[in-house]
Protein backbone atom coordinates (compact mmCIF):
# COMPACT_ATOMS: atom_id res chain seq x y z
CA UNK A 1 -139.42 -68.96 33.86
CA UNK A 2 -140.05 -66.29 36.73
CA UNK A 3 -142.29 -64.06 34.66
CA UNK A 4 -144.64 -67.59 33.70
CA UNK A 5 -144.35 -68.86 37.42
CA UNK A 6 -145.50 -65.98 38.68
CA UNK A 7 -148.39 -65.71 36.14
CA UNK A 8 -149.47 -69.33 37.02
CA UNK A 9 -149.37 -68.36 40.48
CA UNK A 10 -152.41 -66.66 39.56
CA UNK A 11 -154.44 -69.68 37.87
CA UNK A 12 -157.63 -70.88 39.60
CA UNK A 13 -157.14 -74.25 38.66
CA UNK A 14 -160.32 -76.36 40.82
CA UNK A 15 -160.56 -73.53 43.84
CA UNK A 16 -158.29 -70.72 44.30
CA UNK A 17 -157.83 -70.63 48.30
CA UNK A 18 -156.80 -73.98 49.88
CA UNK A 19 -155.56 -73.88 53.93
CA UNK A 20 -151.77 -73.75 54.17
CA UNK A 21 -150.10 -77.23 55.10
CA UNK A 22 -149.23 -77.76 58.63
CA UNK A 23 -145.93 -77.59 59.45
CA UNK A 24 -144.86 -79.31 62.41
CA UNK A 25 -143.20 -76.93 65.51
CA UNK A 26 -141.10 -78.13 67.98
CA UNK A 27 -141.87 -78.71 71.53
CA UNK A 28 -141.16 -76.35 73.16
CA UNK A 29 -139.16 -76.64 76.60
CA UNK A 30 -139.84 -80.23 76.61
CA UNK A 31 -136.31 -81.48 74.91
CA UNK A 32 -138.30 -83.33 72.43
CA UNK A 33 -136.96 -83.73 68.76
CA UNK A 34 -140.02 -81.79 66.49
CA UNK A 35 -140.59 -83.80 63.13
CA UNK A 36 -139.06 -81.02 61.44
CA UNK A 37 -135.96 -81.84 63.54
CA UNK A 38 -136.11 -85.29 63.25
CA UNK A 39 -136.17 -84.83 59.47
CA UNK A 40 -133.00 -82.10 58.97
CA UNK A 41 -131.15 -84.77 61.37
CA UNK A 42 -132.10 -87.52 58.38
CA UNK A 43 -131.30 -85.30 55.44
CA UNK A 44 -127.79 -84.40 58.01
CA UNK A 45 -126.88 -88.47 58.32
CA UNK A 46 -127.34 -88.65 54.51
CA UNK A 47 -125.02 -85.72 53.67
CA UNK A 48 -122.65 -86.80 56.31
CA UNK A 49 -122.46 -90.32 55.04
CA UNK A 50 -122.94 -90.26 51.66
CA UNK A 51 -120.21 -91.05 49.37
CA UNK A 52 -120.90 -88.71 46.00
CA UNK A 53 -121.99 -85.02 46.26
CA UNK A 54 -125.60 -84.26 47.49
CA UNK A 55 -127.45 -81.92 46.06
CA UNK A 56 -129.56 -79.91 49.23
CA UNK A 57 -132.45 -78.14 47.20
CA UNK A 58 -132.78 -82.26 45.66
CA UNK A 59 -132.73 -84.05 48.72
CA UNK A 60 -135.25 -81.46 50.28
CA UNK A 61 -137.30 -82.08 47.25
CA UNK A 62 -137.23 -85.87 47.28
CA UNK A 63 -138.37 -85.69 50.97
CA UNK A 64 -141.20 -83.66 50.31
CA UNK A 65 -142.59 -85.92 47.27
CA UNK A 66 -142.17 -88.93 49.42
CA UNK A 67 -144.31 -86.69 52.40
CA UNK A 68 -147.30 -86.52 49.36
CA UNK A 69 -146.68 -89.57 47.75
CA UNK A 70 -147.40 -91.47 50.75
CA UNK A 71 -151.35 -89.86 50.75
CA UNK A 72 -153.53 -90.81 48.39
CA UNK A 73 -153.08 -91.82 44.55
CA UNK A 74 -154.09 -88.46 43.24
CA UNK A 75 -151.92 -85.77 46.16
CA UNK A 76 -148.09 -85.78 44.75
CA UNK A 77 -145.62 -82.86 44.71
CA UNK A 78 -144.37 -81.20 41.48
CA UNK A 79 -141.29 -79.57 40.76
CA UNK A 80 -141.34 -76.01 39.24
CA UNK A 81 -140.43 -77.43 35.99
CA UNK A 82 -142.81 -80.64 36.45
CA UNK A 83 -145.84 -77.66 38.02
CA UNK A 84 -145.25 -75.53 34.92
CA UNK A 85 -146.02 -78.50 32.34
CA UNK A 86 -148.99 -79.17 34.69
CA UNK A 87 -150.70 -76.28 34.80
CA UNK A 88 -150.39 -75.18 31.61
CA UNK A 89 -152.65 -78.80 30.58
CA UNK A 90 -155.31 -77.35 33.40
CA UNK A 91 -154.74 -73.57 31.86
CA UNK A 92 -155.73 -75.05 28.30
CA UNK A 93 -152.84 -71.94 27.10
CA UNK A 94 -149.10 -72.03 26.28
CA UNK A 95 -146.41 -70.15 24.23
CA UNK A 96 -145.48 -71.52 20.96
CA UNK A 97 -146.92 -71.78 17.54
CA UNK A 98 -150.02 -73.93 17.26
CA UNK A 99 -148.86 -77.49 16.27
CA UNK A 100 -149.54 -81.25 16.95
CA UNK A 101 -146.43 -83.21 16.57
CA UNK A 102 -145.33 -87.04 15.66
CA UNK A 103 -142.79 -89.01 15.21
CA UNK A 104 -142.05 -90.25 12.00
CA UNK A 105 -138.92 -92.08 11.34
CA UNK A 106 -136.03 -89.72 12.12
CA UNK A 107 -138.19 -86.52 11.76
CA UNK A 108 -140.69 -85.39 13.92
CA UNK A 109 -143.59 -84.15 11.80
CA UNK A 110 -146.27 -81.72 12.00
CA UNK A 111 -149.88 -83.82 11.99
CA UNK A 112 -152.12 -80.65 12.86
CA UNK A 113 -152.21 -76.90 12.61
CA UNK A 114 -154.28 -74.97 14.36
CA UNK A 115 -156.88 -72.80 12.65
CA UNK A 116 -155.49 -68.78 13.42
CA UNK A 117 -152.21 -70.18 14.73
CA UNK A 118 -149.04 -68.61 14.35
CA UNK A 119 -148.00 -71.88 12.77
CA UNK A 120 -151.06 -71.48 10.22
CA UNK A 121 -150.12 -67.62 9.30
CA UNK A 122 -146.33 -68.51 8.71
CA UNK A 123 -147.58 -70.97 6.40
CA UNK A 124 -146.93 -74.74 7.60
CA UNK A 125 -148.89 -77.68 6.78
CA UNK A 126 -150.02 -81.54 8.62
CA UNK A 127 -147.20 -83.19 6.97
CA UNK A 128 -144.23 -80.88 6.97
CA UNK A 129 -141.16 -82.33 8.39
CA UNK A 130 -138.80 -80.65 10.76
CA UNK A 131 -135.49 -81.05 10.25
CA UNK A 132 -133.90 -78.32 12.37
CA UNK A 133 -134.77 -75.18 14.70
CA UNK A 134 -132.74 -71.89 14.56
CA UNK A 135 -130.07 -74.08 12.62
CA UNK A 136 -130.12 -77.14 15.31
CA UNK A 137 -130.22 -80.24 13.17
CA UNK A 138 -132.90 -81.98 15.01
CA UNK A 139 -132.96 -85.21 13.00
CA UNK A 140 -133.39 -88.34 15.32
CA UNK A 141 -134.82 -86.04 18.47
CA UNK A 142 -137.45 -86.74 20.38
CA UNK A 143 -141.07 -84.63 20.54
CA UNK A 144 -140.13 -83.71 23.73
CA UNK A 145 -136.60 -82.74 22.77
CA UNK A 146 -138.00 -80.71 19.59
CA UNK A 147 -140.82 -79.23 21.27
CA UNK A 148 -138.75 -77.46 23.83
CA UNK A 149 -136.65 -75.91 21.09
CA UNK A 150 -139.94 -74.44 19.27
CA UNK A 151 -142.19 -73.13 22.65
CA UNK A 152 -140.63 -70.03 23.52
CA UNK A 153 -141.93 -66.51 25.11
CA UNK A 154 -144.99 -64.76 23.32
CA UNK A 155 -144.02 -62.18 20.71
CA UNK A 156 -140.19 -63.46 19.55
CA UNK A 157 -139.16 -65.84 16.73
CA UNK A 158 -138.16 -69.75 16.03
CA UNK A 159 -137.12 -70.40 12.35
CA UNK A 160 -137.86 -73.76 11.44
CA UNK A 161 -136.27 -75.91 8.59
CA UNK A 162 -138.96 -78.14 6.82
CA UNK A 163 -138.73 -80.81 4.20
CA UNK A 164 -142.19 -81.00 2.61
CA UNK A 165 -143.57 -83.31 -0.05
CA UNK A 166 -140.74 -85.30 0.09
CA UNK A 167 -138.49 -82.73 -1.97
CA UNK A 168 -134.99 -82.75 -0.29
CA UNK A 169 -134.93 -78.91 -0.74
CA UNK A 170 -135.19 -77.25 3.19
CA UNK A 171 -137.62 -74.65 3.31
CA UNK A 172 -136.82 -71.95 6.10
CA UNK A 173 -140.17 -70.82 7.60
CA UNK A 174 -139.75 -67.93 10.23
CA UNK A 175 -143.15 -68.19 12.53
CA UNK A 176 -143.60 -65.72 15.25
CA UNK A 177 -144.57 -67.61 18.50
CA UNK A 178 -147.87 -66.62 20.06
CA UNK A 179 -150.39 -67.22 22.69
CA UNK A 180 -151.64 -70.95 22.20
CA UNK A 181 -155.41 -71.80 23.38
CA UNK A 182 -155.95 -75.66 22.91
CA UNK A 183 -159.58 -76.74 21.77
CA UNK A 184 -160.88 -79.88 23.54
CA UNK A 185 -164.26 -79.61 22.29
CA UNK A 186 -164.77 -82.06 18.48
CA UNK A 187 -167.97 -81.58 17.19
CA UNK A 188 -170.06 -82.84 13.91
CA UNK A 189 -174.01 -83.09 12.86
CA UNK A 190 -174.39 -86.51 12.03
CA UNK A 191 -178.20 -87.45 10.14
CA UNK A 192 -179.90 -84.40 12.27
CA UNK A 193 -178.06 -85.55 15.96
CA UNK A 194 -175.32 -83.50 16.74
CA UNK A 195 -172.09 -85.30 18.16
CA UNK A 196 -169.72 -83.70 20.78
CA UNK A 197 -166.86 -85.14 22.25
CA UNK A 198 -165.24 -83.11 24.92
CA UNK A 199 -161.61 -84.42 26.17
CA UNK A 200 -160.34 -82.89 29.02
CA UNK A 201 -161.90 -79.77 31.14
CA UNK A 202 -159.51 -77.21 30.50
CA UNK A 203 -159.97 -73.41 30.86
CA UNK A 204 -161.06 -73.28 27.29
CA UNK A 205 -163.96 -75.93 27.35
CA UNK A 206 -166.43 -74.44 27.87
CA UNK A 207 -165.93 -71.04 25.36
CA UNK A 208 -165.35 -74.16 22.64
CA UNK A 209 -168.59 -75.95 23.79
CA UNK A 210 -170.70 -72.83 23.32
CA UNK A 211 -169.58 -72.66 19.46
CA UNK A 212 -170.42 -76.06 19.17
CA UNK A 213 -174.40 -74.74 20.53
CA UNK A 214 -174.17 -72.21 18.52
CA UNK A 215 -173.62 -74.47 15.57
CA UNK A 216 -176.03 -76.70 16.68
CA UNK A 217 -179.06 -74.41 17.29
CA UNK A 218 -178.49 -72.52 13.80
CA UNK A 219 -178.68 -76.02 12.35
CA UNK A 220 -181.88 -76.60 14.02
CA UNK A 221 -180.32 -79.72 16.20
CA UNK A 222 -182.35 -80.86 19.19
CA UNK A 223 -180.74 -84.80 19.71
CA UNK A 224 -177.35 -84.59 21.38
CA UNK A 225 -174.94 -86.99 21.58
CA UNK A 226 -172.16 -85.96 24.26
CA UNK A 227 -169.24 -88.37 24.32
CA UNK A 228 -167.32 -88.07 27.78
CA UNK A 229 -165.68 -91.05 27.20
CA UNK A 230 -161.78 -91.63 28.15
CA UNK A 231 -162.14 -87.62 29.56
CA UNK A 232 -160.19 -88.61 33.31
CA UNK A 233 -161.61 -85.00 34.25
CA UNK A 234 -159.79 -81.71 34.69
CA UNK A 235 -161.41 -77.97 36.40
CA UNK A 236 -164.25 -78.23 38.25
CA UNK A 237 -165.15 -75.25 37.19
CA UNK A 238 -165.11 -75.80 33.44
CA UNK A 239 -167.43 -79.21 34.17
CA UNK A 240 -169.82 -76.59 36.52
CA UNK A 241 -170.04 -74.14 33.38
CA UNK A 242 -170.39 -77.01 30.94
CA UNK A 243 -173.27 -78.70 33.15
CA UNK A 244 -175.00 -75.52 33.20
CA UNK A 245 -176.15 -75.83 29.39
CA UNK A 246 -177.46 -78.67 30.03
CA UNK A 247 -178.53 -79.54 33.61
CA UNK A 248 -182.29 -77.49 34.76
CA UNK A 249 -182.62 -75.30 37.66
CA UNK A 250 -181.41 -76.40 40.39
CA UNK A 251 -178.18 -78.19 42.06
CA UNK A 252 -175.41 -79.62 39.66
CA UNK A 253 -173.04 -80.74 42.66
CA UNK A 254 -171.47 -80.26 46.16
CA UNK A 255 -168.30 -79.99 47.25
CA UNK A 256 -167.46 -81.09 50.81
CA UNK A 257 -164.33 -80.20 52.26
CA UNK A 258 -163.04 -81.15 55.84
CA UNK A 259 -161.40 -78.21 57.15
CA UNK A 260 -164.21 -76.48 59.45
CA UNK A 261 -162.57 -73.22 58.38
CA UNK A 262 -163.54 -73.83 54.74
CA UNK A 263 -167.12 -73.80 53.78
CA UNK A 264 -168.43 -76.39 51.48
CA UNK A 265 -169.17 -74.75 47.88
CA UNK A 266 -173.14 -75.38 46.09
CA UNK A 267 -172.99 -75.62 42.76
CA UNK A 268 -176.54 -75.15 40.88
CA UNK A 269 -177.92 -74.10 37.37
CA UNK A 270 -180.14 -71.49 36.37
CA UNK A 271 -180.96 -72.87 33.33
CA UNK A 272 -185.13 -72.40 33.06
CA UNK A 273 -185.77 -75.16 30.20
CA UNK A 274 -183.83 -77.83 28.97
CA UNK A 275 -183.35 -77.79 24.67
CA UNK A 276 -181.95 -80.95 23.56
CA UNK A 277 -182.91 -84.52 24.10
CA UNK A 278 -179.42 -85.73 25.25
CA UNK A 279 -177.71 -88.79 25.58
CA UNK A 280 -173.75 -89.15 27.48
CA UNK A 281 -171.63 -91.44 26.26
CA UNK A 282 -169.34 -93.12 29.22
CA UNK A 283 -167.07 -96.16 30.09
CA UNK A 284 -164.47 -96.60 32.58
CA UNK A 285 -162.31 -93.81 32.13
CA UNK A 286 -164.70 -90.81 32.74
CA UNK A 287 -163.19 -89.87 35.81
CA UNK A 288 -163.39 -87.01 38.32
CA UNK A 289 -165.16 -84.01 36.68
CA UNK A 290 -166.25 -85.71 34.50
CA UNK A 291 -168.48 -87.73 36.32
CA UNK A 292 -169.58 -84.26 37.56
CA UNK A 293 -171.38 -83.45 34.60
CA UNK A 294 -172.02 -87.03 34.05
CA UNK A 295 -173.94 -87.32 37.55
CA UNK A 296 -175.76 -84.31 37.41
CA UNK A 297 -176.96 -84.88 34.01
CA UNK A 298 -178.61 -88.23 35.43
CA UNK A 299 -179.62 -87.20 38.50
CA UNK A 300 -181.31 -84.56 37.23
CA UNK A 301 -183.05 -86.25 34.41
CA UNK A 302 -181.41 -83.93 31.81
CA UNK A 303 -180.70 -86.80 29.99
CA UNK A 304 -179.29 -90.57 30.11
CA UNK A 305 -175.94 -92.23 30.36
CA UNK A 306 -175.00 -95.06 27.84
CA UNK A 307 -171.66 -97.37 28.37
CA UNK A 308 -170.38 -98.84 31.09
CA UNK A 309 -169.45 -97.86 34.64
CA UNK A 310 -167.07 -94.60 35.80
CA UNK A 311 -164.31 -94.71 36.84
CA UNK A 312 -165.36 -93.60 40.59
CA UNK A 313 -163.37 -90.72 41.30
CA UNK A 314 -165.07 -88.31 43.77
CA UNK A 315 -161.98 -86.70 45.40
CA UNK A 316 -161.02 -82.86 44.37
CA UNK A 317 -157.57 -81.38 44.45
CA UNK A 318 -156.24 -78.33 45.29
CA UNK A 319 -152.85 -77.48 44.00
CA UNK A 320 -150.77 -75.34 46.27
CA UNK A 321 -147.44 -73.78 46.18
CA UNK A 322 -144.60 -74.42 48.69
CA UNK A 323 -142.41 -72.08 49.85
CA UNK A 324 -138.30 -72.81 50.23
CA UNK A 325 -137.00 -72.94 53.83
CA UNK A 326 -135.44 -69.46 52.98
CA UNK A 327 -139.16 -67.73 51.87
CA UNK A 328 -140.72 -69.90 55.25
CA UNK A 329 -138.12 -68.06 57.57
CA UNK A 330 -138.37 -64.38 56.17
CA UNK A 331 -142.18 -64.24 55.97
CA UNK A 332 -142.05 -66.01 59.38
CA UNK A 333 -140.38 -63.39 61.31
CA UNK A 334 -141.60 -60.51 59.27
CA UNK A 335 -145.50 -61.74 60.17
CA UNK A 336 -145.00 -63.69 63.17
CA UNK A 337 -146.44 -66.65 61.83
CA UNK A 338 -145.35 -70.10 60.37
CA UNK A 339 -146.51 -70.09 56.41
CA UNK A 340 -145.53 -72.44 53.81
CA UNK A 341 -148.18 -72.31 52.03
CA UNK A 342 -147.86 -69.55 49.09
CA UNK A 343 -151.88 -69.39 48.93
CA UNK A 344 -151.75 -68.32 52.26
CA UNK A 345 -149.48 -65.96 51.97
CA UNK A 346 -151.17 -64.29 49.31
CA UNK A 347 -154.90 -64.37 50.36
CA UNK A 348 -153.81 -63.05 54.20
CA UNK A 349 -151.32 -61.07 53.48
CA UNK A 350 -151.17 -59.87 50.52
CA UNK A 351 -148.06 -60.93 48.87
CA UNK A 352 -146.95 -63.09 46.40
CA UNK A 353 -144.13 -65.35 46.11
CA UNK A 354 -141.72 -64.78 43.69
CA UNK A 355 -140.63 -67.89 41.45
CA UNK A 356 -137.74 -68.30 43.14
CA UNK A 357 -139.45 -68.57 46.86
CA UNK A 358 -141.08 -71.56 46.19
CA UNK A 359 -139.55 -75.22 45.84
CA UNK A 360 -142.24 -76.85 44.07
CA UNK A 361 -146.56 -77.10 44.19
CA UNK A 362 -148.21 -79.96 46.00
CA UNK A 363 -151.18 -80.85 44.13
CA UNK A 364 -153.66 -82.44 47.27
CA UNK A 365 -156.78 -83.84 48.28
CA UNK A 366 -158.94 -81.27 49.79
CA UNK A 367 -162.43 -82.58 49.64
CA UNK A 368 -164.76 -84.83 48.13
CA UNK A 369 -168.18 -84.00 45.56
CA UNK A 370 -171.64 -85.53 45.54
CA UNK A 371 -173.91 -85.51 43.16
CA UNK A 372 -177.42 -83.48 42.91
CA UNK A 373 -179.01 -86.25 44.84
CA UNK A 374 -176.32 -86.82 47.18
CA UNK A 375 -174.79 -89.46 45.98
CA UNK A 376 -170.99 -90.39 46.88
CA UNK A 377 -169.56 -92.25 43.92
CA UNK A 378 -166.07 -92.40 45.19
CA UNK A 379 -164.73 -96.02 44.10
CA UNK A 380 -167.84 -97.01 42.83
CA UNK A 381 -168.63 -94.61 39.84
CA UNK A 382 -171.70 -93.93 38.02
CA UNK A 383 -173.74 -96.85 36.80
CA UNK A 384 -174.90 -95.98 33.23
CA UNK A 385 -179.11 -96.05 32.50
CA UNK A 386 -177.97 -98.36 29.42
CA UNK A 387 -174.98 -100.59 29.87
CA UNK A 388 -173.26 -101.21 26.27
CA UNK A 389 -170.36 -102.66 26.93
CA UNK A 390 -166.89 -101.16 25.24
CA UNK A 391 -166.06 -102.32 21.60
CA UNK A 392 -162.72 -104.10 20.99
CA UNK A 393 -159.95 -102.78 18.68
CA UNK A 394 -160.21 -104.08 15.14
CA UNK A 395 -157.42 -105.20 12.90
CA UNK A 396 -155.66 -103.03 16.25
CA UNK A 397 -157.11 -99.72 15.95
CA UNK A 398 -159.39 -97.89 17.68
CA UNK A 399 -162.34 -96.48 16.12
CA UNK A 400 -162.72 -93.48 18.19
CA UNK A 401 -158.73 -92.68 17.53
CA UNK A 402 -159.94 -91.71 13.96
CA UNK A 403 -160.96 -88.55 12.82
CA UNK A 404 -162.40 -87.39 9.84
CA UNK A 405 -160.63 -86.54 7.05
CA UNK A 406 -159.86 -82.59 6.63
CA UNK A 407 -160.46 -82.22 2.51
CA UNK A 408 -157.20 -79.44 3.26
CA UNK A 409 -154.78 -81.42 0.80
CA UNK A 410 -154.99 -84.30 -2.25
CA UNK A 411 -151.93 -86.57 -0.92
CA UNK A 412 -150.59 -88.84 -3.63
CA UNK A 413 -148.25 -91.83 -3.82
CA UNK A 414 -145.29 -91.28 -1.23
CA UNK A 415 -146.91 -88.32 0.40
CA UNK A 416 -147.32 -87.88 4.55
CA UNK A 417 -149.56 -87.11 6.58
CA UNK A 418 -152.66 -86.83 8.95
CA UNK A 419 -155.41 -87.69 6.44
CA UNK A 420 -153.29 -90.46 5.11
CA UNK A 421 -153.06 -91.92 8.57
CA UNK A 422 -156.24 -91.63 8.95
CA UNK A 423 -157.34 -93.05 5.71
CA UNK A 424 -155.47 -95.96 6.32
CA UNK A 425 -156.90 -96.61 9.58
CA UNK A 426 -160.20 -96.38 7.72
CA UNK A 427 -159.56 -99.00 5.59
CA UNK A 428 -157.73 -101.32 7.39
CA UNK A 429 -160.86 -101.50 9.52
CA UNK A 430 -162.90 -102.12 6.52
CA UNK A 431 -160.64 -104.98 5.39
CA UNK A 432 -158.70 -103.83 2.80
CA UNK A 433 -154.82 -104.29 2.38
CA UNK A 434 -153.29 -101.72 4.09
CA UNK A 435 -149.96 -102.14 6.90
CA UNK A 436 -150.14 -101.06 9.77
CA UNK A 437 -150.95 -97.09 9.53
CA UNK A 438 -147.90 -95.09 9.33
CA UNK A 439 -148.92 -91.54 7.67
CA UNK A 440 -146.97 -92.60 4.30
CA UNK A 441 -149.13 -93.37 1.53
CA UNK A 442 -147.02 -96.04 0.20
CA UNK A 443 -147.91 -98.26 -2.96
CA UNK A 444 -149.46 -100.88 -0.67
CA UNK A 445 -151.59 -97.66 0.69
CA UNK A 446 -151.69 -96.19 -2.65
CA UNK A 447 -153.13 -100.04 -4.23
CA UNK A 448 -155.76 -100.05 -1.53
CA UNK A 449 -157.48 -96.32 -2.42
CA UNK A 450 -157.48 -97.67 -5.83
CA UNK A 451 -159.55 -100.54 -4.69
CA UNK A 452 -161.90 -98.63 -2.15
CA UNK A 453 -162.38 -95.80 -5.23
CA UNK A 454 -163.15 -98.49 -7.79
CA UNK A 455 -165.88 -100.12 -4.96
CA UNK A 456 -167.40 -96.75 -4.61
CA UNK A 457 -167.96 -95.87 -8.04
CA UNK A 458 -164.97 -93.08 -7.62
CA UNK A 459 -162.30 -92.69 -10.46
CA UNK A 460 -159.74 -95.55 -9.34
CA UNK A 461 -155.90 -93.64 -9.67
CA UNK A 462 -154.66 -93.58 -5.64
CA UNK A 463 -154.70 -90.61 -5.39
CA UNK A 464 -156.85 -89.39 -1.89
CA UNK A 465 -158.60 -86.66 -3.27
CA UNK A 466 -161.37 -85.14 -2.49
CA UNK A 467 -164.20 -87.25 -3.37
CA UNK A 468 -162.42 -90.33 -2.03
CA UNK A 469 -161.87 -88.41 0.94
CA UNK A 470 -165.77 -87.59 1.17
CA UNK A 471 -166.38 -91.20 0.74
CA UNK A 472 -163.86 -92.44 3.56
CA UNK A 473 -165.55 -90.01 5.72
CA UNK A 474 -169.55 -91.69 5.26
CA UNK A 475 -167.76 -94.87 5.59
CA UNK A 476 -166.18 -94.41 9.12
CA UNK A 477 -169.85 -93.10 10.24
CA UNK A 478 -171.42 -96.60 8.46
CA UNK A 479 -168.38 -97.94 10.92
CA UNK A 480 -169.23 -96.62 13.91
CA UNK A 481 -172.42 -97.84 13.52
CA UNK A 482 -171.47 -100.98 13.22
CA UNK A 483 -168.40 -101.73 15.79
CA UNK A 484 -168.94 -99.00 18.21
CA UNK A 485 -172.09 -100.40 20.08
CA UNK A 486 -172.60 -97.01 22.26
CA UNK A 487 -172.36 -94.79 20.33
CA UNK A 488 -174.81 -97.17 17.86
CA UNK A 489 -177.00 -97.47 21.17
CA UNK A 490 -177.65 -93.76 22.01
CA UNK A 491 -178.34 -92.89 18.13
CA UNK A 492 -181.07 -95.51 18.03
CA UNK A 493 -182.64 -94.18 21.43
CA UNK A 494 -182.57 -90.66 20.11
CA UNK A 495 -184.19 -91.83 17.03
CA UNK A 496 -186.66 -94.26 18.97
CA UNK A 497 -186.22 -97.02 16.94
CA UNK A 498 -186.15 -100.41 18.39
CA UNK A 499 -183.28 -103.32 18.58
């Protein structure tokens, strides 16, 4: 825990250096009760009074989230524990072996391995089942539960216990946990446009966006298709880099920020010429730096936004680390100065805080962005050049929760896993008679391949092979087409054709 604290001490998550947080002083020879005071007297009457034990680092704790929580809806205070999960969804890295999990009755179940991940070398597949980790049965846990067991530090060893392919026999599969960079970056050429869907703005997004260019202009692809949808934002930094592939010379977005000591920071692009014809896909959930790139994109005529209004979230944060009472009095009398702010400490002084001198991080609204042509879209968001409106669930599915299938693995009858969930969801949509999408390719599954093979001229067994998997694939992009009215939208503009 110290050694990862102290490295995520280090992570420039939206801006490195924020101003510490005032800290109120008493008054002095006037008698007068400082808020500080007023507040240990509180926390004093509780302990005093109280009837069961009171745990002091808690109540301190509880006091300080209630101090953030009382701001706006995006400051709050995080825990060490709570700061760590945080960060490491800004930092886009973590320590395990490279898995997506699910539940799945009483196992939780692999549905994705990364390509190059530990999980990957060791051997283990979408679809394995765990059953236990270094010999704890974990039967009936939780994801949360399981994946606390597996994560572990860089370099040592989980052994896993998997039931695969239904066969009762456990496999013992010894991975070696690694360094974990997660991809939010899904990409595909679709009839000469090429499709990107980017889902949160990690540390990672824009490295993953490049090899999705790179992809793109070997292929010869000019039309873009960039799907911000449901992305509710993430570094500022990552949308800045992202914008700058796309947005022309000249200013992407500034940031305002209202402590006179802090200058606001100019964003701009260098970019001489512009190479695709683009076309963002939004709708009310492309939030915060996402709307970024979004407005800077429109604004500066890079290309055009399709969907329905932002979500109108124009406020940055900062996120800071608070020192304990303990930390605030030694570096107090050894500098002569009130700090509680571990930035602070660091950027004027020159020390860090060590894990255990700081009581939690207060993430906190710093400042505000506008767009290239000043625009403030706080609470009002970013009206879209074409307004499609969002497409409903069918049968209760998404569409854009599917993915294609992978062509990795040729389930059969009573096999598990990702493609079979997907597949399912595939055809449900297309009205075949399939329950309600549970991974399993069960006989009612298994019956409805047979009948989607036999309409497409496939060999009709139920079995989800490769062909049929080929074919599911061309009929969720006939789908989309058809239900998901953006997405339909921005194709046709790209392609000029008319409606």
């Amino acid at each position: 825990m110290k050694g990862s604290l102290s490295r995520l001490l280090l992570l420039l998550m939206l801006f490195t250096w924020v101003l510490p947080i005032p800290l109120a002083i008493a008054g002095e020879g006037t008698g007068e009760l400082s808020n500080g005071e007023y507040l240990q007297d509180v926390m004093n009457l509780v302990k005093d009074n109280y009837h069961f034990d009171v745990d002091n680092t808690q109540l301190l704790e509880n006091s300080i989230k209630g101090m953030f929580y009382s701001l706006d809806d995006y400051t709050e205070f995080y825990t060490t524990e709570e700061a760590e999960q945080f960060l490491q969804s800004v930092d886009g890295r973590y320590e395990g072996i490279g898995v997506v999990l699910t539940c799945l009755g009483d196992y939780v179940m692999i549905t994705q391995v990364f390509p190059l991940s530990p999980a990957e070398k060791a051997g283990l597949f979408s679809g394995d089942k765990i059953a236990s980790v270094d010999g704890k049965d974990v039967r009936g846990k939780g994801i949360d539960e399981v994946a606390a067991l597996i994560k572990g530090e860089e370099g040592s060893r989980v052994s896993l216990g998997i039931i695969r392919d239904n066969n009762d026999k456990l496999l013992s599969i010894s991975v070696a946990r690694g360094r974990i960079k997660l991809n939010p970056v899904n990409y595909n050429i679709r009839d000469g446009i090429g499709y990107i869907s980017i889902e949160t703005f990690n540390s990672n997004t824009n490295e993953y966006l490049l090899q999705a260019l790179t992809d793109m202009e070997y292929n010869g692809i000019e039309k873009v298709i960039l799907d911000l949808r449901n992305n509710t934002g993430g570094e500022v930094s990552q949308a800045v880099a992202v914008a700058r592939n796309f947005v022309p010379e000249g200013l992407i977005a500034t940031l305002e920020f209202r402590a006179p000591s802090r200058g606001d920071l100019i964003y701009e692009s260098s970019l001489k010429s512009t190479k695709y014809q683009l076309v963002v896909l939004v709708n009310g959930m492309t939030a915060s730096s996402s709307e970024i790139l979004a407005g800077a994109i429109q604004d500066s005529g890079a290309g055009i936004l399709v969907g329905t209004k932002t979500y109108g979230k124009a406020r940055v944060q900062s996120i800071i680390p608070i020192l304990t009472p303990e930390a605030c009095n030694i570096y107090g009398k050894y500098f002569s100065a009130r700090i509680v702010d571990g930035n602070s400490l660091l950027s004027r002084y020159g020390v860090q805080a060590g894990s255990d001198e700081i009581i939690g991080w207060a993430k906190i609204t710093t400042g505000i962005y506008k767009t290239p042509k000043g625009r403030n879209i706080d609470g009002y968001g970013l009206t879209p050049d074409i307004v499609v409106g969002d497409h409903e669930p069918v049968a209760g599915i998404y569409l854009n929760s599917i993915a294609d299938l992978s062509r990795t693995a040729k389930p059969g009858l009573n096999e598990e896993g990702i493609d079979v969930y997907n597949a399912e969801k595939i055809l449900r949509i297309s009205g075949y008679d399939v329950d309600v999408p549970d991974m399993r390719l069960d006989e009612r599954t298994y019956a409805a391949i047979k009948d989607f093979q036999r309409d497409n001229a496939l060999h009709s067994y139920g079995v989800l092979d490769y062909s049929t998997q080929d074919a599911l694939n061309k009929k969720l992009q006939q789908l989309l087409k058809e239900i998901d009215k953006q997405y339909a939208r921005a194709v046709q503009y790209l392609k000029n054709e008319n409606i």
